[in-house]
PDB file of N, CA and C in Angstrom:
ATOM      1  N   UNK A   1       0.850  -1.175   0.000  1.00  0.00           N
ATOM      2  CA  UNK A   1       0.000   0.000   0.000  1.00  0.00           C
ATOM      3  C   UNK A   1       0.895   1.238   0.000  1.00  0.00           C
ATOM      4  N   UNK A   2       0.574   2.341  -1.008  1.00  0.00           N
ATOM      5  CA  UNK A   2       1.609   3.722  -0.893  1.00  0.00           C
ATOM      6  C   UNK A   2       0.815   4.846   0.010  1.00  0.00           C
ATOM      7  N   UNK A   3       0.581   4.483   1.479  1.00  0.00           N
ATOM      8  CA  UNK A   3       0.000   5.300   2.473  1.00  0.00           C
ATOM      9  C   UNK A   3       0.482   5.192   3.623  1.00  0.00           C
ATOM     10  N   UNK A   4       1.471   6.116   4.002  1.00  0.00           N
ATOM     11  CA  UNK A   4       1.921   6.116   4.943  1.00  0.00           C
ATOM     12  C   UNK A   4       1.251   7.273   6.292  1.00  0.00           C
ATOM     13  N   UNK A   5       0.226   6.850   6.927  1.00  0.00           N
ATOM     14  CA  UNK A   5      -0.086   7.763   8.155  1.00  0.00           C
ATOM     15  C   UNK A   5       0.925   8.413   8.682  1.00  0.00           C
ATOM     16  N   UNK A   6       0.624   9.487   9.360  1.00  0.00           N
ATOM     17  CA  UNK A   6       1.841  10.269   9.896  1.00  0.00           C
ATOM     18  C   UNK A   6       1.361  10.262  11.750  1.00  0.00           C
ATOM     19  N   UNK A   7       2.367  11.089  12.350  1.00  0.00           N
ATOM     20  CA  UNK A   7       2.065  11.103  14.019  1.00  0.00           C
ATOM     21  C   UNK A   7       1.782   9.667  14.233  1.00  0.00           C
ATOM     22  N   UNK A   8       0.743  10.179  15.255  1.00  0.00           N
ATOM     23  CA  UNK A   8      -0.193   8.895  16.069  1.00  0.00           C
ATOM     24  C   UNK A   8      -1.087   7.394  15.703  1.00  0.00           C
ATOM     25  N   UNK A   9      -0.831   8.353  13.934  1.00  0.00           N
ATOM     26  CA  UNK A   9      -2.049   7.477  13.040  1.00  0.00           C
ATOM     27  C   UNK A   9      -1.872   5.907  12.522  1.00  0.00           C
ATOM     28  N   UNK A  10      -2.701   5.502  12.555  1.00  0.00           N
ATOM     29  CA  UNK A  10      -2.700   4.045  12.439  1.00  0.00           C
ATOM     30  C   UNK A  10      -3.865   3.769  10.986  1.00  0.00           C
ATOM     31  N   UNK A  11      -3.546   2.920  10.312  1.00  0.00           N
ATOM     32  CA  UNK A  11      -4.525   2.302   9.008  1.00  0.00           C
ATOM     33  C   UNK A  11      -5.021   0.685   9.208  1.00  0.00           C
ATOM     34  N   UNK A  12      -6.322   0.268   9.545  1.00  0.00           N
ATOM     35  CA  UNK A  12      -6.911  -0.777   9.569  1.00  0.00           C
ATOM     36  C   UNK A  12      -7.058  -0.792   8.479  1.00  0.00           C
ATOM     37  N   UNK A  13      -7.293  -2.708   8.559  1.00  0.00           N
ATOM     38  CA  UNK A  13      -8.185  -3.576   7.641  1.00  0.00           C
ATOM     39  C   UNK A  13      -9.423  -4.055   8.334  1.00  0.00           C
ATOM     40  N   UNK A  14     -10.593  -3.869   8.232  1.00  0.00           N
ATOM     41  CA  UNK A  14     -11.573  -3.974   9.115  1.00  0.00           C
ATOM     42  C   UNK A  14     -11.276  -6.158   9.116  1.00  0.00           C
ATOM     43  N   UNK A  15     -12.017  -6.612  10.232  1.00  0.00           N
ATOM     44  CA  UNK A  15     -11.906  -7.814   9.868  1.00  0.00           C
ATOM     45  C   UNK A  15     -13.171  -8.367   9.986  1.00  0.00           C
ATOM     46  N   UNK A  16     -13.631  -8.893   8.936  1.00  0.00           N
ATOM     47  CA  UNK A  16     -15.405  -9.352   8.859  1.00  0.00           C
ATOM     48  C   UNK A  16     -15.692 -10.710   9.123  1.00  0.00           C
ATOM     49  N   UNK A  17     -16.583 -11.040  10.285  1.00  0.00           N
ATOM     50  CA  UNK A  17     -16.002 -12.166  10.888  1.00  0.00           C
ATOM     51  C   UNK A  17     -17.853 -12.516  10.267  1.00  0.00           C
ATOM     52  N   UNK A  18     -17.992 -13.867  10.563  1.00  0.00           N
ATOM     53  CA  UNK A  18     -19.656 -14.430   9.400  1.00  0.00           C
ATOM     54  C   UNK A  18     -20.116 -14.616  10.710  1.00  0.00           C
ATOM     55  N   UNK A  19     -21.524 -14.058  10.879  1.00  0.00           N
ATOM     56  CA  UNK A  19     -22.650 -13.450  12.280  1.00  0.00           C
ATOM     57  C   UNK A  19     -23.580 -14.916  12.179  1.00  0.00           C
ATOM     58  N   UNK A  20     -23.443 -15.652  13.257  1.00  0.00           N
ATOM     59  CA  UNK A  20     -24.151 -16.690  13.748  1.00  0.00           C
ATOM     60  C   UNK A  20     -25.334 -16.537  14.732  1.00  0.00           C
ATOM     61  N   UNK A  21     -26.482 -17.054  14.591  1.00  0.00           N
ATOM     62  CA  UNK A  21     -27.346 -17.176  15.739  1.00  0.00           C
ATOM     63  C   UNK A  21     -27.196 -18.475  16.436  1.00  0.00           C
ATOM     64  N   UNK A  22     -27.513 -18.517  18.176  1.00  0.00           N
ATOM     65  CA  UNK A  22     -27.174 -19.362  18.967  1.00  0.00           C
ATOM     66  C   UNK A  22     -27.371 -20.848  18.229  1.00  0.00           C
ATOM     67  N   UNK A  23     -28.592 -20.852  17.216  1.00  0.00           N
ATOM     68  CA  UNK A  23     -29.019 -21.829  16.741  1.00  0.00           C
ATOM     69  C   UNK A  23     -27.992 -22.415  15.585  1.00  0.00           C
ATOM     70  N   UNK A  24     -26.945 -21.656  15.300  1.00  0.00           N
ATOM     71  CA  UNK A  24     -26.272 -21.995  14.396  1.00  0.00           C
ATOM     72  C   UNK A  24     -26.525 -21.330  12.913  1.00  0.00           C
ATOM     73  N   UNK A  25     -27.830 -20.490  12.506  1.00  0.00           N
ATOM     74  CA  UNK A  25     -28.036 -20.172  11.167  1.00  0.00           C
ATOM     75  C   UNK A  25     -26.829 -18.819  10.991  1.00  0.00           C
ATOM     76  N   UNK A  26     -26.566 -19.288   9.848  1.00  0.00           N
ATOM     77  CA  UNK A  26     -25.516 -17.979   9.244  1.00  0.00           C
ATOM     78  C   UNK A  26     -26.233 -17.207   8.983  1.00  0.00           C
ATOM     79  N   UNK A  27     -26.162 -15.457   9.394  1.00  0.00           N
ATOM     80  CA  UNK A  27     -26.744 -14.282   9.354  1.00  0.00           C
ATOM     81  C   UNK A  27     -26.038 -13.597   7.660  1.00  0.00           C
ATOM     82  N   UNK A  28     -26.758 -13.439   6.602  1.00  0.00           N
ATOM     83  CA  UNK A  28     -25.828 -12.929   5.545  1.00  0.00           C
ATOM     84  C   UNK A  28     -26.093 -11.353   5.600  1.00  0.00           C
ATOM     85  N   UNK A  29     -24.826 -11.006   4.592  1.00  0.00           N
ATOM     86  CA  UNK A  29     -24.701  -9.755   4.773  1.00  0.00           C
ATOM     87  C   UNK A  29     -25.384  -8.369   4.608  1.00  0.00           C
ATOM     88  N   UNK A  30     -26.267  -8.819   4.084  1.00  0.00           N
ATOM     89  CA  UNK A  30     -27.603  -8.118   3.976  1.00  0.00           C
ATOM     90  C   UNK A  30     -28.559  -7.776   4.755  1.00  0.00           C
ATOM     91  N   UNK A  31     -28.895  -8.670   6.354  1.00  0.00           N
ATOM     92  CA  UNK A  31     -28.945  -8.179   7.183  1.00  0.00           C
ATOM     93  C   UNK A  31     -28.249  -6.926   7.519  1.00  0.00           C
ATOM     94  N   UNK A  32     -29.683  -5.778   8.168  1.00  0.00           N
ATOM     95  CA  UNK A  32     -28.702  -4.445   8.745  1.00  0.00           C
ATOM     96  C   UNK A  32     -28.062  -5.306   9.701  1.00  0.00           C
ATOM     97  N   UNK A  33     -27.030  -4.735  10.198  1.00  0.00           N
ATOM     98  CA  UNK A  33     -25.868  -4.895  11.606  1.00  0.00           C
ATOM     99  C   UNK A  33     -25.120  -4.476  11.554  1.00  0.00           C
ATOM    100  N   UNK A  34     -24.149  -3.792  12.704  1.00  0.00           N
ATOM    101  CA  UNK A  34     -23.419  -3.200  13.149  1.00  0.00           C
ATOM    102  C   UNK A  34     -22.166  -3.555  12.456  1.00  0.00           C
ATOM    103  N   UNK A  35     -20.952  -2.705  11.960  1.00  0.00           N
ATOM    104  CA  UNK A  35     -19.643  -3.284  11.264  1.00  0.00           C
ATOM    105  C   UNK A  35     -19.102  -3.591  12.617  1.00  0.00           C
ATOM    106  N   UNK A  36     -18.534  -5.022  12.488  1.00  0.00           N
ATOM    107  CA  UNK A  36     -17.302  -5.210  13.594  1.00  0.00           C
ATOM    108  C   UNK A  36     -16.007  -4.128  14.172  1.00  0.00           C
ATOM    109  N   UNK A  37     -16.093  -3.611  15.226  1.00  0.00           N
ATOM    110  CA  UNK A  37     -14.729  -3.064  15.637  1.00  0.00           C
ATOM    111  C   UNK A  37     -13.859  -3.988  15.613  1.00  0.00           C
ATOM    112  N   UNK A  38     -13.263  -4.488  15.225  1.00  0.00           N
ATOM    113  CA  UNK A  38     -12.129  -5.279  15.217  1.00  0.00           C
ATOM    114  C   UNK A  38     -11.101  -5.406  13.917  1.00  0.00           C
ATOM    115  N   UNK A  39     -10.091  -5.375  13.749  1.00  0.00           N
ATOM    116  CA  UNK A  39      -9.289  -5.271  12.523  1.00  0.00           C
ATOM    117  C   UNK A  39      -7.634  -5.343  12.831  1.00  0.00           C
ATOM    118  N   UNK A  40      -7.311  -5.460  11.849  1.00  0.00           N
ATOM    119  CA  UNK A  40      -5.684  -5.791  11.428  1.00  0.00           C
ATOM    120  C   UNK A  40      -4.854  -4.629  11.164  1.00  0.00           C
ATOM    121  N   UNK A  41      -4.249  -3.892  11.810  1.00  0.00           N
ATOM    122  CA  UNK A  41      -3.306  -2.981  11.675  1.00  0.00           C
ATOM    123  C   UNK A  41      -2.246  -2.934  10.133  1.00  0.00           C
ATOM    124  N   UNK A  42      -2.061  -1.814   9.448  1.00  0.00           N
ATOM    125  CA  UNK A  42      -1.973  -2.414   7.999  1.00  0.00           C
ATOM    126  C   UNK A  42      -0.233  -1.618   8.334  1.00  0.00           C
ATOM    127  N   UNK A  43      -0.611  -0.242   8.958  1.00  0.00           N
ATOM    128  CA  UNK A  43       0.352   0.829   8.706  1.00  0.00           C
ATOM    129  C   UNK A  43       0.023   1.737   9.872  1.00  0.00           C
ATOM    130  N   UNK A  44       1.409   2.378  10.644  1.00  0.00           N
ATOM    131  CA  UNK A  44       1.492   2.975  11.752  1.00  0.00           C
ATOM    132  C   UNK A  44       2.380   3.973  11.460  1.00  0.00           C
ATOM    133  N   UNK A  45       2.050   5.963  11.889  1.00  0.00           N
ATOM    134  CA  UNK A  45       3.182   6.465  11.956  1.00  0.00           C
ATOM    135  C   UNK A  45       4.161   6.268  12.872  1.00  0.00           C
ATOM    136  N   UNK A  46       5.193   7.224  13.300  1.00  0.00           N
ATOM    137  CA  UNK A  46       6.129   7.147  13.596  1.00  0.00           C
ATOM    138  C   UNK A  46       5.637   7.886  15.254  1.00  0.00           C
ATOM    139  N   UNK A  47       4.562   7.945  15.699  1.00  0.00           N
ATOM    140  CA  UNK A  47       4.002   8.403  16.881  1.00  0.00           C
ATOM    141  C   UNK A  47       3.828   9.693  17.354  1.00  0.00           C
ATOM    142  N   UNK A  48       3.441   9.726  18.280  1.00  0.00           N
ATOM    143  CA  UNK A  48       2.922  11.406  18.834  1.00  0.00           C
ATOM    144  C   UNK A  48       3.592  12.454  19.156  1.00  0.00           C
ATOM    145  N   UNK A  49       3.626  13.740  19.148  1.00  0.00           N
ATOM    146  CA  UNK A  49       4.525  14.574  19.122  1.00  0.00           C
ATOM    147  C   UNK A  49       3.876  15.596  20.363  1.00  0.00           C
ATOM    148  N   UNK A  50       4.443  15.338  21.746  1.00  0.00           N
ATOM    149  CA  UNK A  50       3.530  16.937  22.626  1.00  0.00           C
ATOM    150  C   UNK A  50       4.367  17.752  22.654  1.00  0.00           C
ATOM    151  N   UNK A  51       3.625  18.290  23.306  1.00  0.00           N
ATOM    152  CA  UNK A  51       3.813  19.675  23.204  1.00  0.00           C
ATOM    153  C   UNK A  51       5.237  20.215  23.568  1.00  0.00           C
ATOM    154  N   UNK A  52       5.778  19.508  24.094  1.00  0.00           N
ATOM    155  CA  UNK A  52       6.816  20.036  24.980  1.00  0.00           C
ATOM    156  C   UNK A  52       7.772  18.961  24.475  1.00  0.00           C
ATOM    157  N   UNK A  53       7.734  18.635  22.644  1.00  0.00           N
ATOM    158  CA  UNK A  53       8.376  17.773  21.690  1.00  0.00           C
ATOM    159  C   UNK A  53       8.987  16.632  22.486  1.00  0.00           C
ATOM    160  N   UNK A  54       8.471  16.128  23.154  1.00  0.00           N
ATOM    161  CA  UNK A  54       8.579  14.768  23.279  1.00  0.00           C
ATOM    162  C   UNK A  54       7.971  13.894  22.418  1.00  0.00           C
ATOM    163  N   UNK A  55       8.790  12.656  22.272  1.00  0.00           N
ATOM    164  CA  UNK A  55       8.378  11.716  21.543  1.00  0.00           C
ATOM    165  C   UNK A  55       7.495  10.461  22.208  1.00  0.00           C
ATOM    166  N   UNK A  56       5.845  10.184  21.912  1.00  0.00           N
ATOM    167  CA  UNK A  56       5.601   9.139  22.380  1.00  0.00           C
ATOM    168  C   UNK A  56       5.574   7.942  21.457  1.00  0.00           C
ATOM    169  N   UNK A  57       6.232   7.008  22.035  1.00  0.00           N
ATOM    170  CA  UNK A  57       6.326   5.993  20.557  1.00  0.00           C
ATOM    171  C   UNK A  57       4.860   5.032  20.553  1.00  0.00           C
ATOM    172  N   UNK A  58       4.524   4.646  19.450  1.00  0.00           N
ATOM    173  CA  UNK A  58       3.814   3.724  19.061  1.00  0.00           C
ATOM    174  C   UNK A  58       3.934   2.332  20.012  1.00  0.00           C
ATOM    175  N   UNK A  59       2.709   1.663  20.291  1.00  0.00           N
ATOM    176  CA  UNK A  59       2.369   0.803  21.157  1.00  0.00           C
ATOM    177  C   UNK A  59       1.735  -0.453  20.426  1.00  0.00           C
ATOM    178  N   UNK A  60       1.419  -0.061  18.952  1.00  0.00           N
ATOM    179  CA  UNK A  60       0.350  -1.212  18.250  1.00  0.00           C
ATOM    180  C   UNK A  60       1.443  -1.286  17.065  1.00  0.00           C
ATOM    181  N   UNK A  61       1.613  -2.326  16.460  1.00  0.00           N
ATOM    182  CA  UNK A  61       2.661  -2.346  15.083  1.00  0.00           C
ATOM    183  C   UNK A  61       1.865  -3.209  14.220  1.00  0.00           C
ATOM    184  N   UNK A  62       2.738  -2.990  12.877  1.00  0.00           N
ATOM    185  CA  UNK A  62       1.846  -3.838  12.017  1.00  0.00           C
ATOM    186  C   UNK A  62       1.863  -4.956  11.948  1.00  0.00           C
ATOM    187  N   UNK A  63       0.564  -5.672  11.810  1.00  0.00           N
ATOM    188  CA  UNK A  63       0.216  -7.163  12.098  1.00  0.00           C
ATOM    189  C   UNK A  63      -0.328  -7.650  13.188  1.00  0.00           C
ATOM    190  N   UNK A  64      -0.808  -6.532  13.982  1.00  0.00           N
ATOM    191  CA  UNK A  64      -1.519  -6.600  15.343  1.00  0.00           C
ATOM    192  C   UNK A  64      -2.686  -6.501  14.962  1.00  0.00           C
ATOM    193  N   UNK A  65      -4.004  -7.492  15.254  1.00  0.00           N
ATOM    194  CA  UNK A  65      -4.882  -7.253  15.482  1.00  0.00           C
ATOM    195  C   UNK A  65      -5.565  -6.712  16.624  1.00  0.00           C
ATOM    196  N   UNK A  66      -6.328  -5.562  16.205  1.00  0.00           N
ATOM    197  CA  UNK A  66      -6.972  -4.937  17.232  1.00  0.00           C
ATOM    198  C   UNK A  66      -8.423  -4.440  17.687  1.00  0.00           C
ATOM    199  N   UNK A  67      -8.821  -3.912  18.943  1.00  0.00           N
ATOM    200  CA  UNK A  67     -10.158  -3.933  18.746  1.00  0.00           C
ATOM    201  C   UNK A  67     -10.249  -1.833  19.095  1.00  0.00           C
ATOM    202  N   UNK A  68     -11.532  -1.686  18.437  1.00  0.00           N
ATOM    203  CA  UNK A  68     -10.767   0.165  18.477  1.00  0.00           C
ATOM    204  C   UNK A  68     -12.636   0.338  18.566  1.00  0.00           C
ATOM    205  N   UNK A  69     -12.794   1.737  18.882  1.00  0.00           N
ATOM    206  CA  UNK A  69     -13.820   2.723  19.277  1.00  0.00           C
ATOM    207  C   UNK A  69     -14.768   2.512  17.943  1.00  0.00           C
ATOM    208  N   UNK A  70     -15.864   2.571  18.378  1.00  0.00           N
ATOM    209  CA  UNK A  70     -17.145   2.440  17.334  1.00  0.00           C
ATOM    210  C   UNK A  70     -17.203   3.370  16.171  1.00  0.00           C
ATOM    211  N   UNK A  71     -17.012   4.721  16.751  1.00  0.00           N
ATOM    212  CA  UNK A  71     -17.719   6.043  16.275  1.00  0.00           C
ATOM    213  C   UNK A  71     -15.840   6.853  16.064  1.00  0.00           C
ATOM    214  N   UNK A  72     -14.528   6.245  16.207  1.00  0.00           N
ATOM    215  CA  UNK A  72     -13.928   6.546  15.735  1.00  0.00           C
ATOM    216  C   UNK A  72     -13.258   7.060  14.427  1.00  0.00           C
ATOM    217  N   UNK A  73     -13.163   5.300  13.735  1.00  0.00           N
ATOM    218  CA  UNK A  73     -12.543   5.463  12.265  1.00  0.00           C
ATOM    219  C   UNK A  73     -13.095   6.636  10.873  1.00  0.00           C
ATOM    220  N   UNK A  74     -11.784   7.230  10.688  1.00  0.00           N
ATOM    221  CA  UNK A  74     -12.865   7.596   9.260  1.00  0.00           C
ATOM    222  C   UNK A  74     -12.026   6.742   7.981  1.00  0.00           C
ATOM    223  N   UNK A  75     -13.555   6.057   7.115  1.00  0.00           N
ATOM    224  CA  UNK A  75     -13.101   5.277   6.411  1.00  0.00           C
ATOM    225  C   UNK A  75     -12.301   5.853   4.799  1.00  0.00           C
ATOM    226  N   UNK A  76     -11.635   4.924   4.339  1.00  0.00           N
ATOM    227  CA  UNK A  76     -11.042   5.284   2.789  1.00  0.00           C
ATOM    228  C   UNK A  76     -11.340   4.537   1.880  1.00  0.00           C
ATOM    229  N   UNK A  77     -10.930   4.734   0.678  1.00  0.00           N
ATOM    230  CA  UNK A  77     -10.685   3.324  -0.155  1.00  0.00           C
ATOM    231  C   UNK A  77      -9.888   3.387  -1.028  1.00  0.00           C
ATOM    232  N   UNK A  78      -8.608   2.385  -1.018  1.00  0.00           N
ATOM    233  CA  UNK A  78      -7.738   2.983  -2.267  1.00  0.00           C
ATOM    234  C   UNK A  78      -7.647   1.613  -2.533  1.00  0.00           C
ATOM    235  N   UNK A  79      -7.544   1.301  -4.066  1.00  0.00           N
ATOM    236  CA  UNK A  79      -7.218   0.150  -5.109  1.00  0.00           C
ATOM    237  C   UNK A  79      -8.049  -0.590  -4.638  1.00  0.00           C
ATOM    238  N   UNK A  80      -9.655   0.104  -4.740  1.00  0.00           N
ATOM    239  CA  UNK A  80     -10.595  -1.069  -4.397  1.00  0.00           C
ATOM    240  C   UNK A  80     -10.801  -1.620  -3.292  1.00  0.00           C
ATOM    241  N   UNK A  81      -9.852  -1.365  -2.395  1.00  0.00           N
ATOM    242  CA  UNK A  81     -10.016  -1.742  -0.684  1.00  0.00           C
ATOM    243  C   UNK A  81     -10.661  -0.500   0.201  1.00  0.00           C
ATOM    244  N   UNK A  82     -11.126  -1.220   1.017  1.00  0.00           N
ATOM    245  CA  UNK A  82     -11.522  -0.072   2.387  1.00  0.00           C
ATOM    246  C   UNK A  82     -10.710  -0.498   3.369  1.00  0.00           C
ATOM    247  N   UNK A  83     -10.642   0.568   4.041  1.00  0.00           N
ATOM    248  CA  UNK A  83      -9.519   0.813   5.040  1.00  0.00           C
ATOM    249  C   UNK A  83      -9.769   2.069   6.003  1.00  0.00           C
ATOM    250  N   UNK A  84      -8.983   1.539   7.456  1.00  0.00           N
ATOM    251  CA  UNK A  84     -10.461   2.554   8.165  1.00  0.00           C
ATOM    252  C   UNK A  84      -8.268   3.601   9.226  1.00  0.00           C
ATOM    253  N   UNK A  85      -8.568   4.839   9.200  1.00  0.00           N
ATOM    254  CA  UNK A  85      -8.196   5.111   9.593  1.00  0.00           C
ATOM    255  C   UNK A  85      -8.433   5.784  11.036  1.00  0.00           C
ATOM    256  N   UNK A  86      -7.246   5.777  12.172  1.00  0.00           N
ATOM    257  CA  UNK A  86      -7.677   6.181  13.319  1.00  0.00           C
ATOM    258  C   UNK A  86      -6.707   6.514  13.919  1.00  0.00           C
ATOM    259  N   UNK A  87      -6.152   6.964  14.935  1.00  0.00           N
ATOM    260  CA  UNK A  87      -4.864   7.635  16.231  1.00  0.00           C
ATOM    261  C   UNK A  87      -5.090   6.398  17.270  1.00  0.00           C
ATOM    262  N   UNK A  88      -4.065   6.168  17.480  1.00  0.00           N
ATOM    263  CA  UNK A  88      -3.577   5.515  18.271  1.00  0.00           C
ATOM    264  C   UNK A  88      -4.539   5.176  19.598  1.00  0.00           C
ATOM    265  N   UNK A  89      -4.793   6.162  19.876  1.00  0.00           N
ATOM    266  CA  UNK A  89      -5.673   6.641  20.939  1.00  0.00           C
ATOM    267  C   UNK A  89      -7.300   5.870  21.143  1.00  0.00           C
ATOM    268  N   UNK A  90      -7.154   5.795  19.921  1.00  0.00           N
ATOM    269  CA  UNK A  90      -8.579   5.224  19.293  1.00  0.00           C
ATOM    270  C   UNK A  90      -8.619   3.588  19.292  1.00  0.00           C
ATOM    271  N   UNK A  91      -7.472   3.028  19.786  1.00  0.00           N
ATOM    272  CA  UNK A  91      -7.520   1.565  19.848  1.00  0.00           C
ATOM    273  C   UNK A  91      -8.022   0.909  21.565  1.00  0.00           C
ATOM    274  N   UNK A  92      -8.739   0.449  21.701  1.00  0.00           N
ATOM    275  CA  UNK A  92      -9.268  -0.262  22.926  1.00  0.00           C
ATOM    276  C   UNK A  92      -7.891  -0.827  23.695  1.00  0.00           C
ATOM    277  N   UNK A  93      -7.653  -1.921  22.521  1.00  0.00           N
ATOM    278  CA  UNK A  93      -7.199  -3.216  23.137  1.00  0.00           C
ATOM    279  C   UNK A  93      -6.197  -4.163  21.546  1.00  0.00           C
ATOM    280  N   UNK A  94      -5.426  -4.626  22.080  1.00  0.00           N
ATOM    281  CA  UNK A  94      -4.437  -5.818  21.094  1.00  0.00           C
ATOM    282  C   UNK A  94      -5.123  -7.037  21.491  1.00  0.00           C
ATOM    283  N   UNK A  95      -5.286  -7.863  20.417  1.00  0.00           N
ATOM    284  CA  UNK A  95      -5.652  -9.206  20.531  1.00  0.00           C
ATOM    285  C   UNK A  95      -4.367  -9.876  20.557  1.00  0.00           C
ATOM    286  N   UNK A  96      -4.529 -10.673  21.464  1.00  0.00           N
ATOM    287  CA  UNK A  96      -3.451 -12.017  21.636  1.00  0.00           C
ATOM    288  C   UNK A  96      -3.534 -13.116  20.845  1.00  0.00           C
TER     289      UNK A  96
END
């Protein structure tokens, strides 16, 4: 990908996981529902800059899956992909 976020910023791959009911029926995608917070870290800047030029470094790297804020990302799309951008800040949690 030729997108390199800058600062704090981080570039997901959303990750679309297939929506089951307890009963087992597969929910298709056409059902309304909520997009998954959860996704794959694609691309990370080089981290945060305060005020008082300190450097905070990056905590999430690429190939981390992660889980991040609902009402955060704003989405893109380049070469046909979507891809959700967000700050660092904006990540919950790393999946193990």
């Amino acid at each position: 990908m030729n997108l390199q976020p800058l600062f704090d910023n981080i570039i997901v791959k959303r990750i679309e996981e297939e929506e089951k009911t307890k009963s087992g029926i597969v929910l298709p995608d056409t059902i309304d529902k909520e997009k998954p917070q959860k996704g794959e870290v694609i691309a990370i800047g080089e981290g945060k800059i305060t005020d008082s030029g300190n450097k905070i470094d990056m905590q999430v790297k690429v190939g981390d899956q992660v889980l991040f804020r609902k009402y955060s990302p704003d989405e893109i799309e380049m070469d046909g992909e979507e891809y959700l951008v967000m700050t660092q800040s904006d990540v919950i949690a790393i999946i193990k």
